[in-house]
Protein backbone atom coordinates (compact mmCIF):
# COMPACT_ATOMS: atom_id res chain seq x y z
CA UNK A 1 -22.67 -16.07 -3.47
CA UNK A 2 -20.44 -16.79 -6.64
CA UNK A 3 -18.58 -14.24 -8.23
CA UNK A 4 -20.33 -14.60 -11.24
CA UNK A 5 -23.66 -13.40 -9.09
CA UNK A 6 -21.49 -10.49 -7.66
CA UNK A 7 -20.44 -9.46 -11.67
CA UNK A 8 -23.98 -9.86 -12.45
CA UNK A 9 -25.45 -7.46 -9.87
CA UNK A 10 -22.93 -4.93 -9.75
CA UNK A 11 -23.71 -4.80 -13.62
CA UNK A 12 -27.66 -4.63 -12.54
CA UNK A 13 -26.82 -1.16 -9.73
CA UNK A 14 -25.13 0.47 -12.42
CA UNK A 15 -28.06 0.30 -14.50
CA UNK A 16 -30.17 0.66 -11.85
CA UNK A 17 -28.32 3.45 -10.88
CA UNK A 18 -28.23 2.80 -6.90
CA UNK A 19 -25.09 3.54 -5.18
CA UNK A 20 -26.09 1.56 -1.86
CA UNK A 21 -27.06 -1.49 -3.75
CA UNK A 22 -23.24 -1.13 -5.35
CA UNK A 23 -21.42 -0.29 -2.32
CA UNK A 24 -22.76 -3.15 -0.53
CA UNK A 25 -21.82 -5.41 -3.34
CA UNK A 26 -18.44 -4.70 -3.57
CA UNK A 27 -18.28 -5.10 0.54
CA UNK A 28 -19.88 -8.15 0.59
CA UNK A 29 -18.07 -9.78 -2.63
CA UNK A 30 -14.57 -8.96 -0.99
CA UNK A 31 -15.51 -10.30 2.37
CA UNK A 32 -16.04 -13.33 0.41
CA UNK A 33 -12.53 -13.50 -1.19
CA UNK A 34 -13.78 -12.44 -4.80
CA UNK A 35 -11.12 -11.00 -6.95
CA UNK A 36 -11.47 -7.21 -7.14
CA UNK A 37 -10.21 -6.65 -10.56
CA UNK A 38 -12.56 -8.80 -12.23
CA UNK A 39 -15.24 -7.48 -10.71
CA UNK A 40 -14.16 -4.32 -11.75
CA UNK A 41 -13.94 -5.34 -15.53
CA UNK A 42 -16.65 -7.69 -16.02
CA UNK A 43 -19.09 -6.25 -13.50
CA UNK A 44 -19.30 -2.62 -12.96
CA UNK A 45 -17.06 -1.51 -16.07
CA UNK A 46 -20.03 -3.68 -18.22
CA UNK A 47 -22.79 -1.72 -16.38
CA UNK A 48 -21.29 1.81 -17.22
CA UNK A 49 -20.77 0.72 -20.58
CA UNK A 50 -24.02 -0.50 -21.00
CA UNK A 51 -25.70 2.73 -19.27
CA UNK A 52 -23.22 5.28 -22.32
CA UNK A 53 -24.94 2.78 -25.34
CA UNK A 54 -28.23 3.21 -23.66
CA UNK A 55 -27.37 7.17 -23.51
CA UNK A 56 -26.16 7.20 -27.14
CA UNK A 57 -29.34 5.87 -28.56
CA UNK A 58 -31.20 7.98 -26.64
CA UNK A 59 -32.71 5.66 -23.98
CA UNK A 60 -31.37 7.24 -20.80
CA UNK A 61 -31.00 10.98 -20.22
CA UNK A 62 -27.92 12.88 -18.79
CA UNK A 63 -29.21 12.56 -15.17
CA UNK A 64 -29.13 9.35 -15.12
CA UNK A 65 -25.69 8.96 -17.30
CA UNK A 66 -24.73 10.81 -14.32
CA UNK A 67 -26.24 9.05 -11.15
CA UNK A 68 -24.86 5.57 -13.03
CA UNK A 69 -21.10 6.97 -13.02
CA UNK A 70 -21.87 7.58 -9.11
CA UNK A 71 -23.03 4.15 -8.59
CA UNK A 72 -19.87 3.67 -9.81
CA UNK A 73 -17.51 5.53 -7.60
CA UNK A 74 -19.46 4.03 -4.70
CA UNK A 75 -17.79 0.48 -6.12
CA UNK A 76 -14.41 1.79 -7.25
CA UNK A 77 -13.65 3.66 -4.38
CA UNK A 78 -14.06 0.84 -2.32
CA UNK A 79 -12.42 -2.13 -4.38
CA UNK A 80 -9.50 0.20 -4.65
CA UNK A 81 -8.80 0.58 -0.77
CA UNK A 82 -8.70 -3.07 -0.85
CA UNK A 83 -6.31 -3.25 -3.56
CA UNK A 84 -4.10 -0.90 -1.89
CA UNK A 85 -4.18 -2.60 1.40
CA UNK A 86 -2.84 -5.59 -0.35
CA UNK A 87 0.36 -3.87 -0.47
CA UNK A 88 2.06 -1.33 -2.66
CA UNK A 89 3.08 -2.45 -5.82
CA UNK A 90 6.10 -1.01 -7.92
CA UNK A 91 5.46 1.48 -10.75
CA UNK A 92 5.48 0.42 -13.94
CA UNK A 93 4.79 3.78 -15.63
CA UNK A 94 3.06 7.19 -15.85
CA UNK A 95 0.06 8.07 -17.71
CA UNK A 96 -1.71 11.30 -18.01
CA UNK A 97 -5.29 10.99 -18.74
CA UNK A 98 -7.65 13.77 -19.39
CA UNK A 99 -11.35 14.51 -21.15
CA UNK A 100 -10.48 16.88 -23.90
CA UNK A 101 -11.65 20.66 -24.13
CA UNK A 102 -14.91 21.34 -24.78
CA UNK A 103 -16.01 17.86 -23.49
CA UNK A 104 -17.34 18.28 -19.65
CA UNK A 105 -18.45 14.35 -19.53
CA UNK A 106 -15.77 11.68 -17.60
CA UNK A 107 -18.25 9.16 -18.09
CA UNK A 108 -15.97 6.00 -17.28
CA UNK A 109 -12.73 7.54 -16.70
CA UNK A 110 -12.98 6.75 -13.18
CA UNK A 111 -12.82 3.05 -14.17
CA UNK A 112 -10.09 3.31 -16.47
CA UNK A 113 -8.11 4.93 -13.60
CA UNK A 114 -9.09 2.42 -11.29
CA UNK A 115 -7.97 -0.16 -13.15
CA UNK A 116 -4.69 1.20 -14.48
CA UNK A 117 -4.07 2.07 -10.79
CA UNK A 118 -4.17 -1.46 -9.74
CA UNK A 119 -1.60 -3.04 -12.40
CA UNK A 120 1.35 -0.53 -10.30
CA UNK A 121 0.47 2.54 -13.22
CA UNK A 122 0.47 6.21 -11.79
CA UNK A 123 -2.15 8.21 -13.37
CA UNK A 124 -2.97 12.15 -13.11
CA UNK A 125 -5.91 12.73 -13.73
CA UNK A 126 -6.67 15.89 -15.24
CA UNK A 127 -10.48 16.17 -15.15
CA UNK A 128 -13.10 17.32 -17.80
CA UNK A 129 -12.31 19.90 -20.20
CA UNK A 130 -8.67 20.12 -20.64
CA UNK A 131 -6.92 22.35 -22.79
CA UNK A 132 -4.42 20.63 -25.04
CA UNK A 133 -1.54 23.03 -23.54
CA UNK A 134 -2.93 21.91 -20.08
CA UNK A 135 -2.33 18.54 -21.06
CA UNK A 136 0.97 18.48 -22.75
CA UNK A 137 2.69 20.95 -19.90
CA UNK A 138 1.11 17.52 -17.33
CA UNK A 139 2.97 15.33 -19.15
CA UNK A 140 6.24 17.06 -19.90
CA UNK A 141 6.14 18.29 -15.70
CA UNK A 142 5.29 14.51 -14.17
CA UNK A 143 7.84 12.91 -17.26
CA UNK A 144 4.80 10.89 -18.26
CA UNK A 145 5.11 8.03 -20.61
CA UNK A 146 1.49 8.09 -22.02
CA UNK A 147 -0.96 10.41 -22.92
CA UNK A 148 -4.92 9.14 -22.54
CA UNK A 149 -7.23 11.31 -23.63
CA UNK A 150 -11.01 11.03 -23.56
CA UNK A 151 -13.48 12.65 -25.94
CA UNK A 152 -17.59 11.65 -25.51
CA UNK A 153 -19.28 13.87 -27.87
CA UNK A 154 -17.93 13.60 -31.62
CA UNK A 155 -17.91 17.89 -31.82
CA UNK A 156 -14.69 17.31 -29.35
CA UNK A 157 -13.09 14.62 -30.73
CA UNK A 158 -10.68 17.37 -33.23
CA UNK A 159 -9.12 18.28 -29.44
CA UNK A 160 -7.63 14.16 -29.97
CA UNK A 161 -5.97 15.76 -33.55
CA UNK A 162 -4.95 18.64 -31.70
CA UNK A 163 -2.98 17.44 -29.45
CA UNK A 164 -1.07 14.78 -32.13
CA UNK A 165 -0.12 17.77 -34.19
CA UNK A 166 1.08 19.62 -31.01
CA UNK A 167 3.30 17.11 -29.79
CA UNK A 168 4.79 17.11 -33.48
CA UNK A 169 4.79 21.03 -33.95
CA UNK A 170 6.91 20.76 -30.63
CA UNK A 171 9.09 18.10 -31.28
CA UNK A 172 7.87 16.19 -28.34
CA UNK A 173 5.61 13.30 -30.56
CA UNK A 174 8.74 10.64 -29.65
CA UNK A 175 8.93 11.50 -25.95
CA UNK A 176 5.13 10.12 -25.48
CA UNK A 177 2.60 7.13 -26.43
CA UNK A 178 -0.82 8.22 -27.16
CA UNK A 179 -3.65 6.58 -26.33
CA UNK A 180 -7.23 7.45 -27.65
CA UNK A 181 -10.78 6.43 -26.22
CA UNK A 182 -14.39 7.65 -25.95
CA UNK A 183 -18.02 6.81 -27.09
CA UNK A 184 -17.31 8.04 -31.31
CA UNK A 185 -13.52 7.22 -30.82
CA UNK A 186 -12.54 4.07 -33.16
CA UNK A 187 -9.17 2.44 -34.12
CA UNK A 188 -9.72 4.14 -37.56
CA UNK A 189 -9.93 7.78 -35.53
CA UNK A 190 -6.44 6.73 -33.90
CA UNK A 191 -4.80 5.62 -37.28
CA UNK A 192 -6.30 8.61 -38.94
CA UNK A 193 -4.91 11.02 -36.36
CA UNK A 194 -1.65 9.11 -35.46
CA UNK A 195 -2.20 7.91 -31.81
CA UNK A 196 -0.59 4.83 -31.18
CA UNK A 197 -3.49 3.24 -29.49
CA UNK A 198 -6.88 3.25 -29.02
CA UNK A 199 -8.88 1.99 -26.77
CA UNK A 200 -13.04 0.86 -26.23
CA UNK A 201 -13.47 0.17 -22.59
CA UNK A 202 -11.37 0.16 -19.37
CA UNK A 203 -10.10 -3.42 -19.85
CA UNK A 204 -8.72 -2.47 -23.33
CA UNK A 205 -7.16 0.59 -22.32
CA UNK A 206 -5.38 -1.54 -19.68
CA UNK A 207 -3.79 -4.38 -21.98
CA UNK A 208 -2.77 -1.21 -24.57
CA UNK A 209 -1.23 0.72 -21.89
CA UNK A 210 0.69 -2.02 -20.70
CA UNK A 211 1.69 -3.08 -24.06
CA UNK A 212 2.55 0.66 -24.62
CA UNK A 213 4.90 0.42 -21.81
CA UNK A 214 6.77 -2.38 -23.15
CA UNK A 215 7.80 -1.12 -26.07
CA UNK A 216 8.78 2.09 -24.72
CA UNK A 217 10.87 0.75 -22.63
CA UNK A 218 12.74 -1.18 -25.50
């Protein structure tokens, strides 16, 4: 089967919320040679996007939000063993990621993490509802060189401004890049708050952290 078949049904068992069905298509598409990362970003990243619109507007409950991120994980976790089995590659940077407080939804984190994982970036991952002290101690203790932070529901979004004007109060806004994302996040939110990126989906936040880490490192 083509790769574009494999993008098209791992897209379908998100949806469909079957972690079998997903499982088995990640097994079977790397036995055939197909390229991990892409079907990653264009398959099962698609599907989990697809599945938060669909919860947004109301079509699909939280159960099912929920069963569709585990479909997920059935993929990721697999994909990534093979990625790591192709050898360790060097690191090009550290990123703290985290949902924000008040916020209990990762709802494609996972992907983001799998992806950044795979282009040589360490991530700690902080989980769901993550106090903005929480956060900033991570990434003073690991010497991060990003911040990622994750808000779903627009009533958490403030914890994004929070944490900006934290890193200024403590004279600590230079030391790290910021990077904003989440369903009611928007490059407006980031300009309007002062992160220096923001980013829609997993394959975004992967070109903006890299690009991050260039220009850090100048």
């Amino acid at each position: 089967m083509s790769l574009e078949n494999y993008i098209s049904e791992a897209i379908d068992a998100v949806i469909n919320c079957d972690p079998p069905k997903a499982a088995e298509i990640a097994t079977q598409a790397l036995a055939e040679g197909c390229d991990p990362v892409q079907l990653l970003s264009e398959g099962f990243s698609v599907g989990i996007r697809e599945m938060g619109e669909k919860f947004g507007q109301g079509e699909v409950f939280l159960p099912q939000l929920i069963l569709a991120a585990e479909t997920m994980k059935a993929a990721t976790g697999i994909l990534e063993a093979a990625l790591k089995a192709q050898g360790e590659m060097p690191v090009k940077g550290t990123m703290i990621i985290a949902t924000v407080e008040g916020d209990l939804h990762d709802i494609g984190k996972g992907i983001v993490i799998s992806m950044l994982s795979t282009q040589g970036i360490k991530v700690i991952d902080l989980g769901r509802d993550v106090k903005t002290d929480k956060i900033i101690q991570a990434a003073i203790d690991h010497n991060a060189d990003i911040i990622g932070t994750c808000a779903l529901l627009t009533t958490t979004m403030m914890a994004q401004k929070k944490l900006e004007d934290e890193l200024h109060r403590r004279n600590l806004r230079q030391q790290f890049k910021t990077v904003v994302g989440g369903a009611p996040c928007t490059q407006r939110w980031a300009d309007k708050i002062g992160a220096d990126a923001y980013a829609e989906d997993a394959a975004e936040a992967l070109t903006k952290v890299l690009e991050l880490l260039k220009t850090k490192a100048l």
